[in-house]
C-alpha atoms as a PDB file:
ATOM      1  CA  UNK A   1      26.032  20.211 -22.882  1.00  0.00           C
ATOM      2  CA  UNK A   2      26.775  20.320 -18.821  1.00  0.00           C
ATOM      3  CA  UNK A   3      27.199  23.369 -17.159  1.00  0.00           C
ATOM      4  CA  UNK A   4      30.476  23.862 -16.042  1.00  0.00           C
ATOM      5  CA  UNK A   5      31.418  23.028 -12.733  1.00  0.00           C
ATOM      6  CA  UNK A   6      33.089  26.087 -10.750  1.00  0.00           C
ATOM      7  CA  UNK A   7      33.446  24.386  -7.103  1.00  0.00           C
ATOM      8  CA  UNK A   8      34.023  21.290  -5.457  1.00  0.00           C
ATOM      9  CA  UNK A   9      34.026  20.950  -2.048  1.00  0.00           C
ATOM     10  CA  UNK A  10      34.939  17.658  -0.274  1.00  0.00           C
ATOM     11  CA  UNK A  11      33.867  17.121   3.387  1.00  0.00           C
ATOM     12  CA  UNK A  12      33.314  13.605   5.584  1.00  0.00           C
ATOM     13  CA  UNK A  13      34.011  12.003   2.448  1.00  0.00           C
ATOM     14  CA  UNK A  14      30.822  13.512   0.230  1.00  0.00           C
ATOM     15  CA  UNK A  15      31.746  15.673  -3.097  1.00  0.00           C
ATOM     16  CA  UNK A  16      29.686  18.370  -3.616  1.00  0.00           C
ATOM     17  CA  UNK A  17      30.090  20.073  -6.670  1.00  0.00           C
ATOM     18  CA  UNK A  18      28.714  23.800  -7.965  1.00  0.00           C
ATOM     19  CA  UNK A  19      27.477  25.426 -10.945  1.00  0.00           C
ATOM     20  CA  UNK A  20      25.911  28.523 -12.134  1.00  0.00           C
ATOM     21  CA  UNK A  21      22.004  28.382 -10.953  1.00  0.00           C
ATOM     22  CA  UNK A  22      19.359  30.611 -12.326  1.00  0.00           C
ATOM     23  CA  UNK A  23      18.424  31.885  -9.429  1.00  0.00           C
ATOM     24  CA  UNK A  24      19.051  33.213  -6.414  1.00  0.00           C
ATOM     25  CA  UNK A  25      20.351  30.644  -3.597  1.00  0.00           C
ATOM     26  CA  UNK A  26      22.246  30.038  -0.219  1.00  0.00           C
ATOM     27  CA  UNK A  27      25.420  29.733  -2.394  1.00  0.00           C
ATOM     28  CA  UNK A  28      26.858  32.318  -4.806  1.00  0.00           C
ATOM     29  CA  UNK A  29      30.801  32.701  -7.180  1.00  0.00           C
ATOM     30  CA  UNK A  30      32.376  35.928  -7.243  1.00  0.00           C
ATOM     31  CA  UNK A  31      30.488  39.268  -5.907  1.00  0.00           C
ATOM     32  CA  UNK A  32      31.564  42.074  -3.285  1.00  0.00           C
ATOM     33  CA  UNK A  33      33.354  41.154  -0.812  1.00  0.00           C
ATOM     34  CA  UNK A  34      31.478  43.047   2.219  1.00  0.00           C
ATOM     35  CA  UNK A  35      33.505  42.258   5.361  1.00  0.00           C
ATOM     36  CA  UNK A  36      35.315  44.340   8.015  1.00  0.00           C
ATOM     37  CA  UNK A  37      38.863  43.159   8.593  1.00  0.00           C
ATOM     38  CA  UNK A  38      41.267  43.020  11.053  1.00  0.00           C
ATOM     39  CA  UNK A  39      44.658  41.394  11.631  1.00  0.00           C
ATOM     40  CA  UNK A  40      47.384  41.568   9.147  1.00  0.00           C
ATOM     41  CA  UNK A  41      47.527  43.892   6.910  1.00  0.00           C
ATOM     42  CA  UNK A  42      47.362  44.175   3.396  1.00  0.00           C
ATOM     43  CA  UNK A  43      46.981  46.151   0.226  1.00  0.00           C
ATOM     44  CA  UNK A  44      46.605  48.674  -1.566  1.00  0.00           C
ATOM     45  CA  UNK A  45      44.666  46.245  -3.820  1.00  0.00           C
ATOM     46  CA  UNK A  46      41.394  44.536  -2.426  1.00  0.00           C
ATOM     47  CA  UNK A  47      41.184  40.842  -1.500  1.00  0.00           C
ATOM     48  CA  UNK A  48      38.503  38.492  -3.643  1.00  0.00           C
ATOM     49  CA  UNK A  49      35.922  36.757  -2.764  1.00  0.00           C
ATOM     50  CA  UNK A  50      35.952  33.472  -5.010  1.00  0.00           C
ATOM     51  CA  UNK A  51      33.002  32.072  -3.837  1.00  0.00           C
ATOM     52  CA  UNK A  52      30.554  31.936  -0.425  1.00  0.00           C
ATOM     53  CA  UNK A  53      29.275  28.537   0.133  1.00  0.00           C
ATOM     54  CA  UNK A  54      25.771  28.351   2.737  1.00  0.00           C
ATOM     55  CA  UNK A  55      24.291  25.238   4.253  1.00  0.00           C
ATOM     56  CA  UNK A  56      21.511  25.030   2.063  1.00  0.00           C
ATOM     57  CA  UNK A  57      23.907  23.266   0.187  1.00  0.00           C
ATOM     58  CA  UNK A  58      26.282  21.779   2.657  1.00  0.00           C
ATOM     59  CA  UNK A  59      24.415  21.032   5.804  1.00  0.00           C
ATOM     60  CA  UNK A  60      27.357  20.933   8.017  1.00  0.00           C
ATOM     61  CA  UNK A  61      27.895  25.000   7.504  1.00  0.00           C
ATOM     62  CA  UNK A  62      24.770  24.902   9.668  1.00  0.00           C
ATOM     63  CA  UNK A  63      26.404  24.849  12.777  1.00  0.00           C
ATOM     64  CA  UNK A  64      25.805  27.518  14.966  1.00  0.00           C
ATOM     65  CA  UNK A  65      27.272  30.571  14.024  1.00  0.00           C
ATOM     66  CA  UNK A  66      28.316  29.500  10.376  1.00  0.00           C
ATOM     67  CA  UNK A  67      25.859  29.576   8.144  1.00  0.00           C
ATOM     68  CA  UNK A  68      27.862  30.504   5.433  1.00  0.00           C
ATOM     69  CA  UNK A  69      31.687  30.254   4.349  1.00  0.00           C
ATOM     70  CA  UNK A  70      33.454  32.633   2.287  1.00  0.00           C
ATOM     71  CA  UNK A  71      36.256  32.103  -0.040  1.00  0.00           C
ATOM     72  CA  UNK A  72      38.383  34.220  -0.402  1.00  0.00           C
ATOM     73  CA  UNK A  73      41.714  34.876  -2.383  1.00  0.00           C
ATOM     74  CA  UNK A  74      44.319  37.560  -2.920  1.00  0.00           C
ATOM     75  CA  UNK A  75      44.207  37.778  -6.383  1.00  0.00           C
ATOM     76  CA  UNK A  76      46.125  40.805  -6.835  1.00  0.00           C
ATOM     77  CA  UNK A  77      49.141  39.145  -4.682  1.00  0.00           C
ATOM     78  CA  UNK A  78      51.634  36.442  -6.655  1.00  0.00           C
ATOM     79  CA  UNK A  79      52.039  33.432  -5.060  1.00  0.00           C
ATOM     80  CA  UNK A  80      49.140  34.441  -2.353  1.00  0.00           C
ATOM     81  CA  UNK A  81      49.397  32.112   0.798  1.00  0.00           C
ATOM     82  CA  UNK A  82      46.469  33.673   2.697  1.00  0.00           C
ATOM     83  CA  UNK A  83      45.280  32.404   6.544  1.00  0.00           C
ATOM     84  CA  UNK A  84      41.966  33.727   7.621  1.00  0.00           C
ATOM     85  CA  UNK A  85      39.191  33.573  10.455  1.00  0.00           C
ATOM     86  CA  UNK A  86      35.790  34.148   9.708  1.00  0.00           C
ATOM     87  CA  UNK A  87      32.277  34.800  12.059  1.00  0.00           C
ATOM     88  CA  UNK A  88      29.004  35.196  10.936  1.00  0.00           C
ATOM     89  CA  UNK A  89      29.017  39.315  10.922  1.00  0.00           C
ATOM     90  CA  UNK A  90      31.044  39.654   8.228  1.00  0.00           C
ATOM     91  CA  UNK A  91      34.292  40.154  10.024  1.00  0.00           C
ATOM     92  CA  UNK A  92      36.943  38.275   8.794  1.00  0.00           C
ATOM     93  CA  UNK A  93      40.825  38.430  10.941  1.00  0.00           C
ATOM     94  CA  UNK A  94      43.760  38.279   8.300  1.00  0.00           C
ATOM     95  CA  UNK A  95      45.988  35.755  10.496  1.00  0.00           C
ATOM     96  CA  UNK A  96      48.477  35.807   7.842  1.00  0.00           C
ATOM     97  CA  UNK A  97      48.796  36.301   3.933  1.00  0.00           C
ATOM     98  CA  UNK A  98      52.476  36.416   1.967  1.00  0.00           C
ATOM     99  CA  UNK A  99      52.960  38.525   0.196  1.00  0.00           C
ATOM    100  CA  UNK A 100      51.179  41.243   2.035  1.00  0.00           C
ATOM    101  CA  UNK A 101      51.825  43.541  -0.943  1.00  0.00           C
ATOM    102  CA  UNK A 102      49.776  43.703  -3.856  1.00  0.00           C
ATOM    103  CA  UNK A 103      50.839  44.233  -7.523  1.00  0.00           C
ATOM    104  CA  UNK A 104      49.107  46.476 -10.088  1.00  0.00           C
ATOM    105  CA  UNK A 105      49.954  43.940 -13.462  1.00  0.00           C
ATOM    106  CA  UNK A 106      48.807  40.833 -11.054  1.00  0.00           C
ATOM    107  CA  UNK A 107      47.712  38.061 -12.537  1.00  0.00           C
ATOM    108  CA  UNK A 108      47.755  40.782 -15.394  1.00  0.00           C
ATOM    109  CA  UNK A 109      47.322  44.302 -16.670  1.00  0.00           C
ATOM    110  CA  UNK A 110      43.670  45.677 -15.763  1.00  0.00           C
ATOM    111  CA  UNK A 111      42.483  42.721 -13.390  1.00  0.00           C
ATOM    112  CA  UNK A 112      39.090  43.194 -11.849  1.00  0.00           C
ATOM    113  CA  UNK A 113      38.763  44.304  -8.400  1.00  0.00           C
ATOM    114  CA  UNK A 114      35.068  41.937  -8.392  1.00  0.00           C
ATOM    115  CA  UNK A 115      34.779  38.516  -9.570  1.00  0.00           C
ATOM    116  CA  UNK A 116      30.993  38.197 -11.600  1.00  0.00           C
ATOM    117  CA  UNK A 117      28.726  37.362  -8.704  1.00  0.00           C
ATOM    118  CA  UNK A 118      26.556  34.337 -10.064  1.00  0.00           C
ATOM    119  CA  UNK A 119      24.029  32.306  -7.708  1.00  0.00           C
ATOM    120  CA  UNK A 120      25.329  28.816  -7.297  1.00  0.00           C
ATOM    121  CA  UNK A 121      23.596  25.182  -7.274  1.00  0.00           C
ATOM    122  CA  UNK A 122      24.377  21.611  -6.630  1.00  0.00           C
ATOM    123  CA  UNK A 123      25.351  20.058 -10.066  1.00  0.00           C
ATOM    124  CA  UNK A 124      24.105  16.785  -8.581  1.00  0.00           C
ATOM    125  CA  UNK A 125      23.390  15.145  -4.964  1.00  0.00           C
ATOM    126  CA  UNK A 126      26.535  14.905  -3.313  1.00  0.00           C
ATOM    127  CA  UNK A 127      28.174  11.264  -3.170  1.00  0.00           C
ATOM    128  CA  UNK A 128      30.559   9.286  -1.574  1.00  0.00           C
ATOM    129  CA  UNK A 129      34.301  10.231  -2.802  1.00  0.00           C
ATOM    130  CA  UNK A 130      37.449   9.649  -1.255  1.00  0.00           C
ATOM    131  CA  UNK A 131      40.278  12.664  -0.445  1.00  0.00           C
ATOM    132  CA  UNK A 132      42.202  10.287  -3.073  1.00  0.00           C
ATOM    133  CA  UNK A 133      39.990  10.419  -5.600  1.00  0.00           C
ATOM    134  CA  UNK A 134      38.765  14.012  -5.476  1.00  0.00           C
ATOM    135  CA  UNK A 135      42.651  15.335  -5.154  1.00  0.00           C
ATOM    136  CA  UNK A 136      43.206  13.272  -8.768  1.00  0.00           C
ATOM    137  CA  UNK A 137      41.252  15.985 -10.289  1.00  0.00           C
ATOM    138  CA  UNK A 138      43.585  18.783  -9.630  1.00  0.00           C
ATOM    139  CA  UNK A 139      47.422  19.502  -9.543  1.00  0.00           C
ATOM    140  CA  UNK A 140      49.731  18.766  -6.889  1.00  0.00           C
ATOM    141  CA  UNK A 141      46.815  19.043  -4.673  1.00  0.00           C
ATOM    142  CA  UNK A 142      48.517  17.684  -1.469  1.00  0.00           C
ATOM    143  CA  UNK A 143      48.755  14.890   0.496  1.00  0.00           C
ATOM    144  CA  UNK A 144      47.145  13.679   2.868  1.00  0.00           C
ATOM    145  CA  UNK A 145      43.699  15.459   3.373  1.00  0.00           C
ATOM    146  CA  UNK A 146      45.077  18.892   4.872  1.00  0.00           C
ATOM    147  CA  UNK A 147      41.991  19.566   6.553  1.00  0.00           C
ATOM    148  CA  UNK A 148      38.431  18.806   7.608  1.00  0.00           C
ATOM    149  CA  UNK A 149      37.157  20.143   4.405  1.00  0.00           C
ATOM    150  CA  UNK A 150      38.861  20.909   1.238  1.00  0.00           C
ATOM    151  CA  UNK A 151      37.308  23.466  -1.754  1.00  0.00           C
ATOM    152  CA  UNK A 152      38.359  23.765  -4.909  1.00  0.00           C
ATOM    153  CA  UNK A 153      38.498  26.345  -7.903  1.00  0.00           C
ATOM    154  CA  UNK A 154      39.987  25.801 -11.352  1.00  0.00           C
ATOM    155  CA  UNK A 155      39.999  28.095 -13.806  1.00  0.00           C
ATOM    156  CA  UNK A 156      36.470  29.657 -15.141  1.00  0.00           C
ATOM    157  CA  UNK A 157      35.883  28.898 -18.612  1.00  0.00           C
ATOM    158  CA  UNK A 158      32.339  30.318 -18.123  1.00  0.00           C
ATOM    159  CA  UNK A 159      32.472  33.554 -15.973  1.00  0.00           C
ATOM    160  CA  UNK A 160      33.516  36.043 -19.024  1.00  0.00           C
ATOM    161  CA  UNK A 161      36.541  36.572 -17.287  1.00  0.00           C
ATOM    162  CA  UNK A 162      40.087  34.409 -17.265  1.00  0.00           C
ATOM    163  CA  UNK A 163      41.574  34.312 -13.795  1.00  0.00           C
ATOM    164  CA  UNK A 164      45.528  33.587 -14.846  1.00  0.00           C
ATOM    165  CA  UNK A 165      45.038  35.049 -18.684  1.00  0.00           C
ATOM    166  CA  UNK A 166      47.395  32.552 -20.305  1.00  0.00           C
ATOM    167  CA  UNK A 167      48.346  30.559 -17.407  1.00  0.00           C
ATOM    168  CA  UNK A 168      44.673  29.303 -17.173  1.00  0.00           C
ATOM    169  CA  UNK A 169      45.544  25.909 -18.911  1.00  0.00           C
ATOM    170  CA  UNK A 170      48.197  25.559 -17.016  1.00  0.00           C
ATOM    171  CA  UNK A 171      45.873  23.778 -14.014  1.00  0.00           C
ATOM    172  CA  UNK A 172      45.860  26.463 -11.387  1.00  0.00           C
ATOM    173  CA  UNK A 173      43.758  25.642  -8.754  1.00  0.00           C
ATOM    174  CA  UNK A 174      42.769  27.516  -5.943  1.00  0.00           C
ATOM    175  CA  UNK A 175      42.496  25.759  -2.722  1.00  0.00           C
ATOM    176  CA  UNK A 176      41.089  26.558   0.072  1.00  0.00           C
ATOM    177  CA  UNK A 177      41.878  24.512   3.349  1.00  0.00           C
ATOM    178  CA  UNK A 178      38.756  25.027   5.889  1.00  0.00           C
ATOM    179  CA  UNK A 179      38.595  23.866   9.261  1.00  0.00           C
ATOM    180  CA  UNK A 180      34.807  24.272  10.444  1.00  0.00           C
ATOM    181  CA  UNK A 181      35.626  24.389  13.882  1.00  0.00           C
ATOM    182  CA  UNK A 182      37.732  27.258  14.267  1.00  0.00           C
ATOM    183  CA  UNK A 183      35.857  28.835  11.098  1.00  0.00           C
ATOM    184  CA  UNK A 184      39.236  29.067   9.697  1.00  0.00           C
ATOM    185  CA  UNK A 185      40.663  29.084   6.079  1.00  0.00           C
ATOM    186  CA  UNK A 186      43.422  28.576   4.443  1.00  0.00           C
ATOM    187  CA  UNK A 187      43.861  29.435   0.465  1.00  0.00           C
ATOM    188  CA  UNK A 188      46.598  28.442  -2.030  1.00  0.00           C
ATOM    189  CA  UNK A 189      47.234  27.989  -5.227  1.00  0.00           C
ATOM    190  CA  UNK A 190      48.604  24.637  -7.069  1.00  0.00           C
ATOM    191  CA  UNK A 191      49.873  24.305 -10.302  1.00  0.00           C
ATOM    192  CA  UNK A 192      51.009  21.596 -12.873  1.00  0.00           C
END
């Protein structure tokens, strides 16, 4: 049986897809979230980090101070459009993120402030796949290619916990819009 795959990233036209690994590596799901912010505010709830992707695994993160790329979410906030800025020390700039205020029951009663932190690997080399092609996945994903690279997260199965309870099959997607030059990100949901 195949592991299940947790992220896909598309950039320059490669897919590179992530799954659990057994041990540690430049990529990890879930995990604290251990970043100074500034910018917009937010709260009381925490954001979540979904995932942090590193160039071990996608060699354009090596750029000079990149390294690695964190994803993250506001979980606790329905309907989360977040904007972010990133550097290398951990501080990430909250350019903007609707609603600002988070909800107690969101996505549902007694929701995790930490995602399980699992090391991730490459499920296979990364190949050739168009934005067309790698948006068919997913729902309403849109159109065209919104930025220079484009991540996304359906639904665990696998983590021991369900990120949208019974809303999981409904094809929620996180998306996360990331433009490597700014070391900027965007994050969304989509839906069926």
């Amino acid at each position: 049986m195949p592991a299940e795959t947790l992220v896909y990233a598309l950039h320059d036209k490669k897919l590179y897809k992530f799954e659990r690994a057994d041990q540690l590596s430049g990529s990890h799901f879930g995990g604290p979230l251990r970043a100074k912010f500034s910018g917009q505010t937010f709260g009381p709830k925490p954001l979540h980090l979904i995932a942090c992707l590193g160039s071990l695994h996608i060699p354009v993160l090596s750029k000079p101070y990149l390294n690695q790329m964190p994803l993250i979410f506001g979980m606790h906030y329905d309907g989360c459009e977040l904007s972010y800025r990133f550097d290398s020390d951990y501080k990430i700039e909250i350019l903007r993120i609707d609603p600002a205020i988070s909800l107690d029951d969101w996505p549902y009663a007694n929701f995790p402030p930490l995602i399980p932190y699992m090391p991730l690997r490459l499920s296979d080399s990364p190949r050739s796949e168009s934005y067309d092609s790698f948006a068919q996945r997913f729902e309403n994903m849109p159109w065209p290619q919104p930025a220079e690279m484009v991540v996304a997260v359906p639904p665990p199965a696998t983590i021991g916990l369900s990120f949208w309870q019974g809303a999981d099959w409904d094809g929620v997607t996180i998306v996360f819009e990331c433009d490597l030059t700014k070391r900027e990100v965007k994050s969304y949901t989509r839906t069926s």
